[in-house]
PDB file of N, CA and C in Angstrom:
ATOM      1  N   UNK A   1       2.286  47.234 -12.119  1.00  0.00           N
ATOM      2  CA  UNK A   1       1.455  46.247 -12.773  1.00  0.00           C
ATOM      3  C   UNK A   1       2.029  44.862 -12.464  1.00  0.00           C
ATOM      4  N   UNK A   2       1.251  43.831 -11.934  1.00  0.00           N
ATOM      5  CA  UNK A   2       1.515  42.716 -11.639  1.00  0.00           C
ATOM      6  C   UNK A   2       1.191  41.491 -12.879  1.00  0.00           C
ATOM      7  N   UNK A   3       2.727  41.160 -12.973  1.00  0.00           N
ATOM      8  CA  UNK A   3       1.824  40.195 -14.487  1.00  0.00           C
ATOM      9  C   UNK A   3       2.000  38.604 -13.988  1.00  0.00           C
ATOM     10  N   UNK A   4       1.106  38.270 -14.618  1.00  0.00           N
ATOM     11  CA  UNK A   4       1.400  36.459 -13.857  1.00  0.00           C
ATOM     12  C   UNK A   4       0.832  35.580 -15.339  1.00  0.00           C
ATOM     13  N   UNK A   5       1.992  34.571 -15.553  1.00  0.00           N
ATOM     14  CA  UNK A   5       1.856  33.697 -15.824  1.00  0.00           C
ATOM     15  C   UNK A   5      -0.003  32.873 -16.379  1.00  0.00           C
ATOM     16  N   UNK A   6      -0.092  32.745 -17.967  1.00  0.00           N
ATOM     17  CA  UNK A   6      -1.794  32.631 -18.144  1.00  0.00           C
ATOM     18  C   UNK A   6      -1.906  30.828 -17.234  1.00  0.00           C
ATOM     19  N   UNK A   7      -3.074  30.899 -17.046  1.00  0.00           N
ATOM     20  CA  UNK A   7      -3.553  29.513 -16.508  1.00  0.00           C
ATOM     21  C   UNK A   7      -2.728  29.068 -14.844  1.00  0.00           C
ATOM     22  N   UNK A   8      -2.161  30.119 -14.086  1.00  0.00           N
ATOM     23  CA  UNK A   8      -1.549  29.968 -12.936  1.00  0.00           C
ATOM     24  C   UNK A   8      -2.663  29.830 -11.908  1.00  0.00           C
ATOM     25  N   UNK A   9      -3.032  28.949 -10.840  1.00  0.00           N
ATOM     26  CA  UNK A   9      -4.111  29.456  -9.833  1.00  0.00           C
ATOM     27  C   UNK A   9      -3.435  30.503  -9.277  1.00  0.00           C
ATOM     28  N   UNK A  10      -3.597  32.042  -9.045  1.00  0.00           N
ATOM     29  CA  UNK A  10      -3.143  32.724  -8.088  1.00  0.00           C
ATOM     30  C   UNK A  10      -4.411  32.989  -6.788  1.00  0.00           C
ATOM     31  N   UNK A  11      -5.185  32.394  -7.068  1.00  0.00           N
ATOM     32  CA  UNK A  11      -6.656  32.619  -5.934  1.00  0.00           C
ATOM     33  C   UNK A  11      -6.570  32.462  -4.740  1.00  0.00           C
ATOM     34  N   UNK A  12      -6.692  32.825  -3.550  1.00  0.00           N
ATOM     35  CA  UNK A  12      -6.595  31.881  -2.036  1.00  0.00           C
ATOM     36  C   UNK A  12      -6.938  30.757  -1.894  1.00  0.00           C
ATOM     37  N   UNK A  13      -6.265  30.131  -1.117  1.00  0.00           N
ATOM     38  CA  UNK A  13      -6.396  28.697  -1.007  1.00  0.00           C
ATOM     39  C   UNK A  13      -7.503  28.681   0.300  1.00  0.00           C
ATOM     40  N   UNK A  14      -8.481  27.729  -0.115  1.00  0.00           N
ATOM     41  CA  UNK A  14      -9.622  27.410   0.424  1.00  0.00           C
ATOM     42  C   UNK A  14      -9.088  26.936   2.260  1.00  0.00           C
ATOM     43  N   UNK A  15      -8.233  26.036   2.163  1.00  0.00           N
ATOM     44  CA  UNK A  15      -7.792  24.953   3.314  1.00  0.00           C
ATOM     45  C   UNK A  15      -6.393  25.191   3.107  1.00  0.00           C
ATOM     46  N   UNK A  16      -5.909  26.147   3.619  1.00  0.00           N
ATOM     47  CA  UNK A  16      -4.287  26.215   3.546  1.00  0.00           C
ATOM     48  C   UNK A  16      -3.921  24.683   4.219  1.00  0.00           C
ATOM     49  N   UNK A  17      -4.458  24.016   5.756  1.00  0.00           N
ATOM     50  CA  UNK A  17      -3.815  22.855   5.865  1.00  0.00           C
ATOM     51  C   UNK A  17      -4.228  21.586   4.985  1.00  0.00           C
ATOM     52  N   UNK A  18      -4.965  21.524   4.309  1.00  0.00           N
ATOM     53  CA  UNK A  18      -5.647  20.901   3.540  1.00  0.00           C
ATOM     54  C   UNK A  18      -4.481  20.663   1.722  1.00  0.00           C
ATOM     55  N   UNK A  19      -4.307  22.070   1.567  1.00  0.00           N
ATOM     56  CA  UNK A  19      -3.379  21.973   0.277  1.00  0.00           C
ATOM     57  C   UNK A  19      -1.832  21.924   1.084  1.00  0.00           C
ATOM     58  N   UNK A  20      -1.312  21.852   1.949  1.00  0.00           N
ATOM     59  CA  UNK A  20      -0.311  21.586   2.488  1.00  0.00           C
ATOM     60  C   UNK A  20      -0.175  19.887   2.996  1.00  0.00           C
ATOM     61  N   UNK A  21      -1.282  19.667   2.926  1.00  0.00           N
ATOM     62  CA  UNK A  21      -0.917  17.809   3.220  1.00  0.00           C
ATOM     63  C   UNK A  21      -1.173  17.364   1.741  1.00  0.00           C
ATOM     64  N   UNK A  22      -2.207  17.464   1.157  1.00  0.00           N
ATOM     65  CA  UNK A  22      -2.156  16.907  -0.288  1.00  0.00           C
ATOM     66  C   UNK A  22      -0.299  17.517  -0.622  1.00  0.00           C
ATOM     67  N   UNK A  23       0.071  18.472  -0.722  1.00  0.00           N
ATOM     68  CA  UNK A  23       1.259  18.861  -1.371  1.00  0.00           C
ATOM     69  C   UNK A  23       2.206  17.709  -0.677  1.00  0.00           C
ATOM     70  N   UNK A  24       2.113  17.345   0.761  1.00  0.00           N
ATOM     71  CA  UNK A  24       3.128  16.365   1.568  1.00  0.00           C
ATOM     72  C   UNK A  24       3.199  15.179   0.707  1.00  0.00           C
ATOM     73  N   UNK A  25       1.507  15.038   0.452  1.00  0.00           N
ATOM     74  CA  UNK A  25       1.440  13.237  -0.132  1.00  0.00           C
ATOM     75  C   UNK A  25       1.797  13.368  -1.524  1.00  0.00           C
ATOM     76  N   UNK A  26       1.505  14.420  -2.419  1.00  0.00           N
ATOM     77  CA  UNK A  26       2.262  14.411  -4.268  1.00  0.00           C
ATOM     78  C   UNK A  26       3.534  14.380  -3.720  1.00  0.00           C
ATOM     79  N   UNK A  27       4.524  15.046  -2.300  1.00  0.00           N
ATOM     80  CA  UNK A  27       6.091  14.947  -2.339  1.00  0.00           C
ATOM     81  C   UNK A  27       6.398  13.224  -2.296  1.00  0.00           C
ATOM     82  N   UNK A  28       5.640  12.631  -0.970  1.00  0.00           N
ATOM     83  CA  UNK A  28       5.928  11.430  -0.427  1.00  0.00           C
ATOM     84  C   UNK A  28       5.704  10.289  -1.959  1.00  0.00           C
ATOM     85  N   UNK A  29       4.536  10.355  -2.828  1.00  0.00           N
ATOM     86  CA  UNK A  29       4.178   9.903  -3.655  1.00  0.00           C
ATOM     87  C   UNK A  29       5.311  10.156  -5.105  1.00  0.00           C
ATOM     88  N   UNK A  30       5.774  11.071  -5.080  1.00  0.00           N
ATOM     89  CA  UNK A  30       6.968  11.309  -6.182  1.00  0.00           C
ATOM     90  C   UNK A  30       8.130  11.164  -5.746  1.00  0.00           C
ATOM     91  N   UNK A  31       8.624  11.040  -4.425  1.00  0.00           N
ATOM     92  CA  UNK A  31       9.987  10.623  -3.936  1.00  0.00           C
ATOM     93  C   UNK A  31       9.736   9.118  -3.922  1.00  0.00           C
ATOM     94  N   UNK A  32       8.906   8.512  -4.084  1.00  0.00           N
ATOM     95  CA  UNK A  32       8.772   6.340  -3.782  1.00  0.00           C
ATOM     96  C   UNK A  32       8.891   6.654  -5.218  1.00  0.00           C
ATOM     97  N   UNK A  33       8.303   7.201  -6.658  1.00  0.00           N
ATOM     98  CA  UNK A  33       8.317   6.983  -7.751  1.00  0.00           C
ATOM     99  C   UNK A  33      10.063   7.115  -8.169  1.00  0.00           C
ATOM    100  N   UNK A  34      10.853   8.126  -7.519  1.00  0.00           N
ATOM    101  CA  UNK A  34      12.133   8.689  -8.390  1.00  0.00           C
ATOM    102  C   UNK A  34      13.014   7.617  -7.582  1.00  0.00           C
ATOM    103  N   UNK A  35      12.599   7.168  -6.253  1.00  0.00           N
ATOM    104  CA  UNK A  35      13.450   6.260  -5.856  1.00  0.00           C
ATOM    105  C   UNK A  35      13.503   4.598  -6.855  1.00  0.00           C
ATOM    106  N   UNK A  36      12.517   4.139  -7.127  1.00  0.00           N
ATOM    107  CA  UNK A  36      11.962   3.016  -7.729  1.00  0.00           C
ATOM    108  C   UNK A  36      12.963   3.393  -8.984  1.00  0.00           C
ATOM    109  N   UNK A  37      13.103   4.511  -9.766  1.00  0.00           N
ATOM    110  CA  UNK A  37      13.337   5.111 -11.084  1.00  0.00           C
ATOM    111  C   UNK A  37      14.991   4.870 -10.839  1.00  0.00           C
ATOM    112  N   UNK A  38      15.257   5.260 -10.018  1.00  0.00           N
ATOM    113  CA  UNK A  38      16.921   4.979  -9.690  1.00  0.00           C
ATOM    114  C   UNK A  38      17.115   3.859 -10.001  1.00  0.00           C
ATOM    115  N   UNK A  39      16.251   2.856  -8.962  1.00  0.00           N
ATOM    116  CA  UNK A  39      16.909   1.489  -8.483  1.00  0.00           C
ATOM    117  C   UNK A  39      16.984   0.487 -10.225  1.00  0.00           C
ATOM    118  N   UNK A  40      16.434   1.335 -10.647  1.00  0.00           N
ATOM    119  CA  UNK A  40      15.717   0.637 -12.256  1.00  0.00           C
ATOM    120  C   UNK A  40      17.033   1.170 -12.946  1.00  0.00           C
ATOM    121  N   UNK A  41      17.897   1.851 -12.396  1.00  0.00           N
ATOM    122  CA  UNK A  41      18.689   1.954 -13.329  1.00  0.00           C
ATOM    123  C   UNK A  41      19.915   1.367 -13.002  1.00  0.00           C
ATOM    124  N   UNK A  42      20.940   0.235 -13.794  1.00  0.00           N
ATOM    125  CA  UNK A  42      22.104  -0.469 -14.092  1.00  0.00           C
ATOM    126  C   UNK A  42      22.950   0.406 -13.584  1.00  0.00           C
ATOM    127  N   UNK A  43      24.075   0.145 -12.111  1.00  0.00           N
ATOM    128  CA  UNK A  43      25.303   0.743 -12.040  1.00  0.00           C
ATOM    129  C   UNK A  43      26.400   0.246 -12.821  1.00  0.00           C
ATOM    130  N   UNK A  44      27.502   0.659 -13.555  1.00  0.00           N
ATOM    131  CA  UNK A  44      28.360   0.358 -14.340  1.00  0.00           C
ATOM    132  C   UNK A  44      29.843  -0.745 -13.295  1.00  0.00           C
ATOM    133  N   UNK A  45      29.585  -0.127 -12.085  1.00  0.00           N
ATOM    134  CA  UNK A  45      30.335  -0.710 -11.280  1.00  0.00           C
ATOM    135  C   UNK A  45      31.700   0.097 -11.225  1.00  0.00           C
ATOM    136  N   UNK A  46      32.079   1.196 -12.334  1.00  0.00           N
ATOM    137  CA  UNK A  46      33.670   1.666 -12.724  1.00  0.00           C
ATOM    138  C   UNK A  46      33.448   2.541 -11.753  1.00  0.00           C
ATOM    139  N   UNK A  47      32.672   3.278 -11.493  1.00  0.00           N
ATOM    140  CA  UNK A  47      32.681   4.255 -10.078  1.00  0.00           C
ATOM    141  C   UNK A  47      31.866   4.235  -9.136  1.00  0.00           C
ATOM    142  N   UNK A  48      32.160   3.704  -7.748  1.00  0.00           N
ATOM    143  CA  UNK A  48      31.183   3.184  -6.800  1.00  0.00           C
ATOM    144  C   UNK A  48      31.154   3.989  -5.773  1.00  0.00           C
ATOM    145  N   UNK A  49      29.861   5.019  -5.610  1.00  0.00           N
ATOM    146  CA  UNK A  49      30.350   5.815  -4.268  1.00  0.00           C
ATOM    147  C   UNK A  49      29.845   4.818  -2.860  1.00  0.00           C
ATOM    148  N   UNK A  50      29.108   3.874  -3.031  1.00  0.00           N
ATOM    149  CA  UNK A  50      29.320   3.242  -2.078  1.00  0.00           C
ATOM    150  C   UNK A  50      27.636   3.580  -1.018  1.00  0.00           C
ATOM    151  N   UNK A  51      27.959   3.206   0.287  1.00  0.00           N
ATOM    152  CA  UNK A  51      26.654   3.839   0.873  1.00  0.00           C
ATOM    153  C   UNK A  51      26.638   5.549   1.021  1.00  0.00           C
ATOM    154  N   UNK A  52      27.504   6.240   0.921  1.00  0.00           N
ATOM    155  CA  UNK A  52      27.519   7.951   0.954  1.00  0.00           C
ATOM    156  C   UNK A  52      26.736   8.060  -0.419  1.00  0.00           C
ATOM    157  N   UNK A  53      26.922   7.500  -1.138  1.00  0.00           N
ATOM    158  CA  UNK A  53      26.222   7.534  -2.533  1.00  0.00           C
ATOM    159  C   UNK A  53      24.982   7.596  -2.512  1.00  0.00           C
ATOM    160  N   UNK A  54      24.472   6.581  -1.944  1.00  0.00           N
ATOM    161  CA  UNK A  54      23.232   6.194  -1.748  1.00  0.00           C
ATOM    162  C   UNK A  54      22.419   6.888  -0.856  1.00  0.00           C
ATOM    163  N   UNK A  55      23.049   7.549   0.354  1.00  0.00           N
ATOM    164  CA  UNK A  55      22.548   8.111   0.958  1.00  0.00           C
ATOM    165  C   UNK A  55      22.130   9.596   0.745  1.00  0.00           C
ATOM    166  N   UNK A  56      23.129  10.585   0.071  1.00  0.00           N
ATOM    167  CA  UNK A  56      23.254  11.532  -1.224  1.00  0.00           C
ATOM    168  C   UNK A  56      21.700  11.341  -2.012  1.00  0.00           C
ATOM    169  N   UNK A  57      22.147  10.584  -3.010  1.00  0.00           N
ATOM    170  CA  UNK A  57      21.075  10.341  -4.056  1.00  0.00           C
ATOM    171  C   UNK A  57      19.263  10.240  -3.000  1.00  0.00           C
ATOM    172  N   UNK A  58      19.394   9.383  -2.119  1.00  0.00           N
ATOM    173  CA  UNK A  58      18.043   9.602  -1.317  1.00  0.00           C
ATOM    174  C   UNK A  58      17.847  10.988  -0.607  1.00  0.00           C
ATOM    175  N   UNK A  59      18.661  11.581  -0.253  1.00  0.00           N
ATOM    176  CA  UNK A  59      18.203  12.601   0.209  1.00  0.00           C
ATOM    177  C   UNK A  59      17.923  13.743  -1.178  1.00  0.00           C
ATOM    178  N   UNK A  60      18.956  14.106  -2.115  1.00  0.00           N
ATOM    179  CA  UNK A  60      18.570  14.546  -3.194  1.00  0.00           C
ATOM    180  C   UNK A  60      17.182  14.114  -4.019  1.00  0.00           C
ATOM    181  N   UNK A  61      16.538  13.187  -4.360  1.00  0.00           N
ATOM    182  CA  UNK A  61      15.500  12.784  -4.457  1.00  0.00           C
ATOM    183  C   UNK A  61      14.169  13.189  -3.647  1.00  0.00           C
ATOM    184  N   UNK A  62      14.609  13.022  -2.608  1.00  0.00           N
ATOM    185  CA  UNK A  62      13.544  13.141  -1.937  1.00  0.00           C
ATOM    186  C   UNK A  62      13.802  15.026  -1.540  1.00  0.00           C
ATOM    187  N   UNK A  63      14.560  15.868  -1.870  1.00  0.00           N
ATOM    188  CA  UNK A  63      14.495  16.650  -2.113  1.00  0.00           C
ATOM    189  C   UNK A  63      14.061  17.930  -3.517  1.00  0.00           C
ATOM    190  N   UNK A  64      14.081  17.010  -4.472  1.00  0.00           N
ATOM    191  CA  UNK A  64      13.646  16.789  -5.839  1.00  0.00           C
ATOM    192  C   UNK A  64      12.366  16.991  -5.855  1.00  0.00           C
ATOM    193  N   UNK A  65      11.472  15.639  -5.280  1.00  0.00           N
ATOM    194  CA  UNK A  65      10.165  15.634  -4.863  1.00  0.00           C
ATOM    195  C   UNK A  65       9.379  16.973  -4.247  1.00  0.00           C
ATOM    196  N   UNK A  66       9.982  17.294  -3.115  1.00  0.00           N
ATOM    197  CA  UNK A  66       9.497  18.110  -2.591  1.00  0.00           C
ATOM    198  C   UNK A  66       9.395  19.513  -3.391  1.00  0.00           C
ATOM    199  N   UNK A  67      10.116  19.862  -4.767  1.00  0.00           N
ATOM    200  CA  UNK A  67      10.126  21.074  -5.258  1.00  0.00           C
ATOM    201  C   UNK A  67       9.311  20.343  -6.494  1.00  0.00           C
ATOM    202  N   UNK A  68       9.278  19.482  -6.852  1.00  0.00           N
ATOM    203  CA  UNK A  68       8.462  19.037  -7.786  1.00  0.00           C
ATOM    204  C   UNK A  68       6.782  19.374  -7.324  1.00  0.00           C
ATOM    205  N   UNK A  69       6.611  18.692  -6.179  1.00  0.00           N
ATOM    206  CA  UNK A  69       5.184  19.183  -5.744  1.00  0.00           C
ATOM    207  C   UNK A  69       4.954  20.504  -5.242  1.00  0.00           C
ATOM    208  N   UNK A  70       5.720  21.525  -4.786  1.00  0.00           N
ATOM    209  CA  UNK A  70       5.502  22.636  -4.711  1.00  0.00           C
ATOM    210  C   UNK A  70       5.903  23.388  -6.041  1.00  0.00           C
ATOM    211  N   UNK A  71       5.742  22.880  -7.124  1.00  0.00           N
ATOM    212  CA  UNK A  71       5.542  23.338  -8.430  1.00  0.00           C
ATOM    213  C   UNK A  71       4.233  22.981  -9.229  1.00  0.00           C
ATOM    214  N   UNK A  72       4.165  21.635  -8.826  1.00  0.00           N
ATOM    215  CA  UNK A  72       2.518  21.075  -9.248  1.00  0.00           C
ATOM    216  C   UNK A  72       2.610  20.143 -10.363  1.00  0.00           C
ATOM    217  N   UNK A  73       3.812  19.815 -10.541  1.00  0.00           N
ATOM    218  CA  UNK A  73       4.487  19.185 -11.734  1.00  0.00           C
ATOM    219  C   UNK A  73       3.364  18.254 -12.264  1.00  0.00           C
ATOM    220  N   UNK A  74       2.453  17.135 -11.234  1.00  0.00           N
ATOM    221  CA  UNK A  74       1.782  16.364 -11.018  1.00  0.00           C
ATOM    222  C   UNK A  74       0.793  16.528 -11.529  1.00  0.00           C
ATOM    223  N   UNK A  75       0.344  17.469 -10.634  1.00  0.00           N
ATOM    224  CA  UNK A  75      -1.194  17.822 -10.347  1.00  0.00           C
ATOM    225  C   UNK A  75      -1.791  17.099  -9.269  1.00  0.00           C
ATOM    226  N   UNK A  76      -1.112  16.011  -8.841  1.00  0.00           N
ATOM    227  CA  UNK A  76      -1.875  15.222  -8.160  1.00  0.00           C
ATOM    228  C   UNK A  76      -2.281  15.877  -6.383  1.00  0.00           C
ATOM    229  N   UNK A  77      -1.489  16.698  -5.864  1.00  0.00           N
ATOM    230  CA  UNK A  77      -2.267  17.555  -4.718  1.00  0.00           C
ATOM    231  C   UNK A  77      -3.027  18.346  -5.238  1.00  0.00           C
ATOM    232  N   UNK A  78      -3.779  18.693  -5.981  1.00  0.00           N
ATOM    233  CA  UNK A  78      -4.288  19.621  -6.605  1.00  0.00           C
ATOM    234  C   UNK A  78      -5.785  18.692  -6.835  1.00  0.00           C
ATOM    235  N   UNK A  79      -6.034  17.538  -7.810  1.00  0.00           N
ATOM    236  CA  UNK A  79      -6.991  16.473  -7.160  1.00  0.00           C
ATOM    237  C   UNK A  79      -7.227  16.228  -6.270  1.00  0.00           C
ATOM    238  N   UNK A  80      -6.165  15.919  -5.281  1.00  0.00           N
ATOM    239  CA  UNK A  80      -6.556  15.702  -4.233  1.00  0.00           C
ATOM    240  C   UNK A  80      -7.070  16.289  -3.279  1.00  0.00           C
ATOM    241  N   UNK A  81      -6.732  17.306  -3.216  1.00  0.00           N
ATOM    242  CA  UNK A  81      -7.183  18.615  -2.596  1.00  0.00           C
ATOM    243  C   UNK A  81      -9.166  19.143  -3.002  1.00  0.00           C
ATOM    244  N   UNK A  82      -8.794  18.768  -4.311  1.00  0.00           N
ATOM    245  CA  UNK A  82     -10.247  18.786  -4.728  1.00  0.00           C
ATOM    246  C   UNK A  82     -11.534  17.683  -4.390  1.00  0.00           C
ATOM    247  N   UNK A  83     -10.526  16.753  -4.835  1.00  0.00           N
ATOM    248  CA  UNK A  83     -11.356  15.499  -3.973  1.00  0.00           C
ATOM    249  C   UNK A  83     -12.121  15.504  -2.609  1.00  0.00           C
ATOM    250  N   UNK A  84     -10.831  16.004  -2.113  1.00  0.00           N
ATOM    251  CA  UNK A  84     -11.282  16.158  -0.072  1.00  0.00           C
ATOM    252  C   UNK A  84     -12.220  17.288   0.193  1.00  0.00           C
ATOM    253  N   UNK A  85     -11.988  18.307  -0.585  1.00  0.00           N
ATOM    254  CA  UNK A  85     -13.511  19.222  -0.585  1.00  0.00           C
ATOM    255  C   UNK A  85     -14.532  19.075  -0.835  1.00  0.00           C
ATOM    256  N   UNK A  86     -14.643  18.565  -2.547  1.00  0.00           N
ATOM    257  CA  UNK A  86     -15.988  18.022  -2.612  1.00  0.00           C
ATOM    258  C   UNK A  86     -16.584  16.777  -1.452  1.00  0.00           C
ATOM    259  N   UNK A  87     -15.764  15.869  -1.150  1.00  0.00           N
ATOM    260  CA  UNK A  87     -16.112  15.178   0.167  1.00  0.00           C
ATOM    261  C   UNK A  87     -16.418  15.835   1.535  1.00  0.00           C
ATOM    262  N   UNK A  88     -15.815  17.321   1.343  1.00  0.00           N
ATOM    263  CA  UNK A  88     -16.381  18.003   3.004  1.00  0.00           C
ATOM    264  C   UNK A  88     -17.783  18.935   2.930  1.00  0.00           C
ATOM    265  N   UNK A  89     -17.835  18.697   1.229  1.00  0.00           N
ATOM    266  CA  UNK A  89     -19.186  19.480   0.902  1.00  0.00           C
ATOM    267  C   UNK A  89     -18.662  20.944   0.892  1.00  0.00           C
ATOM    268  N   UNK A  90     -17.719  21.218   0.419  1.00  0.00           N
ATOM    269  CA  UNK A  90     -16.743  22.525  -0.466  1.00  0.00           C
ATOM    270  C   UNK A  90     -17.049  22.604  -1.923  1.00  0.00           C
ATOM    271  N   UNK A  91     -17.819  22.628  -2.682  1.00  0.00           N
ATOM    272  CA  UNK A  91     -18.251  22.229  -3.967  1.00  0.00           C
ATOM    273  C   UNK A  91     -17.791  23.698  -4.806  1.00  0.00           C
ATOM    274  N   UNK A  92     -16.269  24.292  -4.222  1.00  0.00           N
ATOM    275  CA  UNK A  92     -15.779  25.534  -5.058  1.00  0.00           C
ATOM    276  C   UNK A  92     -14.747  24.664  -5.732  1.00  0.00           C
ATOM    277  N   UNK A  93     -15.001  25.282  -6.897  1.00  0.00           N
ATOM    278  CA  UNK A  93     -14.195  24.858  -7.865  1.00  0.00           C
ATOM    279  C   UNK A  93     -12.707  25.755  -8.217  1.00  0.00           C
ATOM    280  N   UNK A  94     -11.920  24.947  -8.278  1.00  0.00           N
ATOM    281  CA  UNK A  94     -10.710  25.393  -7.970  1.00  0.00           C
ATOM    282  C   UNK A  94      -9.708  24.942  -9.284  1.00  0.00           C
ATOM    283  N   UNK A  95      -9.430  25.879 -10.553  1.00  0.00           N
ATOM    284  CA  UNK A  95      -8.973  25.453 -11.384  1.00  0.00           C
ATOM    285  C   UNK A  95      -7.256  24.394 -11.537  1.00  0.00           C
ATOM    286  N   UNK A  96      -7.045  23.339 -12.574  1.00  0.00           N
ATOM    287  CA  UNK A  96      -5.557  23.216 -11.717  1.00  0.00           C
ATOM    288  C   UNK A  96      -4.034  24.103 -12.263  1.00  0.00           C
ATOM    289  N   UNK A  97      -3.564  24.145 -11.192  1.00  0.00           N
ATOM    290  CA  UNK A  97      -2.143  25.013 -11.373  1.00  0.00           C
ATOM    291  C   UNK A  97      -1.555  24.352 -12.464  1.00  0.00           C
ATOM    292  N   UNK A  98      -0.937  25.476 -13.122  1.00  0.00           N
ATOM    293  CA  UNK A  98       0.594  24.747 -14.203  1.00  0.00           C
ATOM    294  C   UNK A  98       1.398  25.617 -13.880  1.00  0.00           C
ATOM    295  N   UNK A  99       2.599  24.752 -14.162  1.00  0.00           N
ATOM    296  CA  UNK A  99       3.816  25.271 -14.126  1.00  0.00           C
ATOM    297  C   UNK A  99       4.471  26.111 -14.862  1.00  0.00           C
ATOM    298  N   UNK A 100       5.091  27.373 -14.069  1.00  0.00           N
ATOM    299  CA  UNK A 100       5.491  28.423 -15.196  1.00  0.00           C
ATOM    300  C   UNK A 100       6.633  27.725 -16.594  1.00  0.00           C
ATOM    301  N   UNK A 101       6.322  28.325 -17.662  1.00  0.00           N
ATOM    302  CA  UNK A 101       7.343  27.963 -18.743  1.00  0.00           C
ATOM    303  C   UNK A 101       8.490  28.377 -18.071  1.00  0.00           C
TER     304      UNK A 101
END
């Protein structure tokens, strides 16, 4: 018996390349947000890793992102995805994903 999670899309995806670029742009779109979110935050100055730091933290981030949108945290590939169908004249309705508890 297969149990899944209530309110999960488990359905086939209409445009596998289609929900794979919306998923690119919620990553690209939530890695500019967590970067902005950093820079917003005050270094104390008592421990400075310096540019390895920085370079760390951007790649972690922008690794962040990328599991954030392949979770759906957003939703926003998931609109979007919907968006671009109803624009190709795809008028299936495609409920949106949540994230398991």
């Amino acid at each position: 018996m297969d149990i899944k999670p209530v309110g999960v899309d488990t359905g086939p995806i209409a445009n596998p390349q289609l929900h794979e670029v919306a998923e690119e742009f919620e990553a690209l779109f939530l890695d500019i947000v967590m970067r902005a979110m950093r820079k917003s935050v005050t270094k104390s100055g008592f421990i400075d890793g310096g540019n390895a730091e920085e370079i760390y933290a951007s790649m972690l981030d922008s690794e962040y992102a990328k599991l954030m949108s392949k979770q759906g945290v957003s939703g926003l590939a998931d609109n979007i995805e919907r968006q671009l169908n109803q624009m190709q004249g795809r008028h299936a309705y495609k409920p949106p994903r949540l994230a398991p508890p």
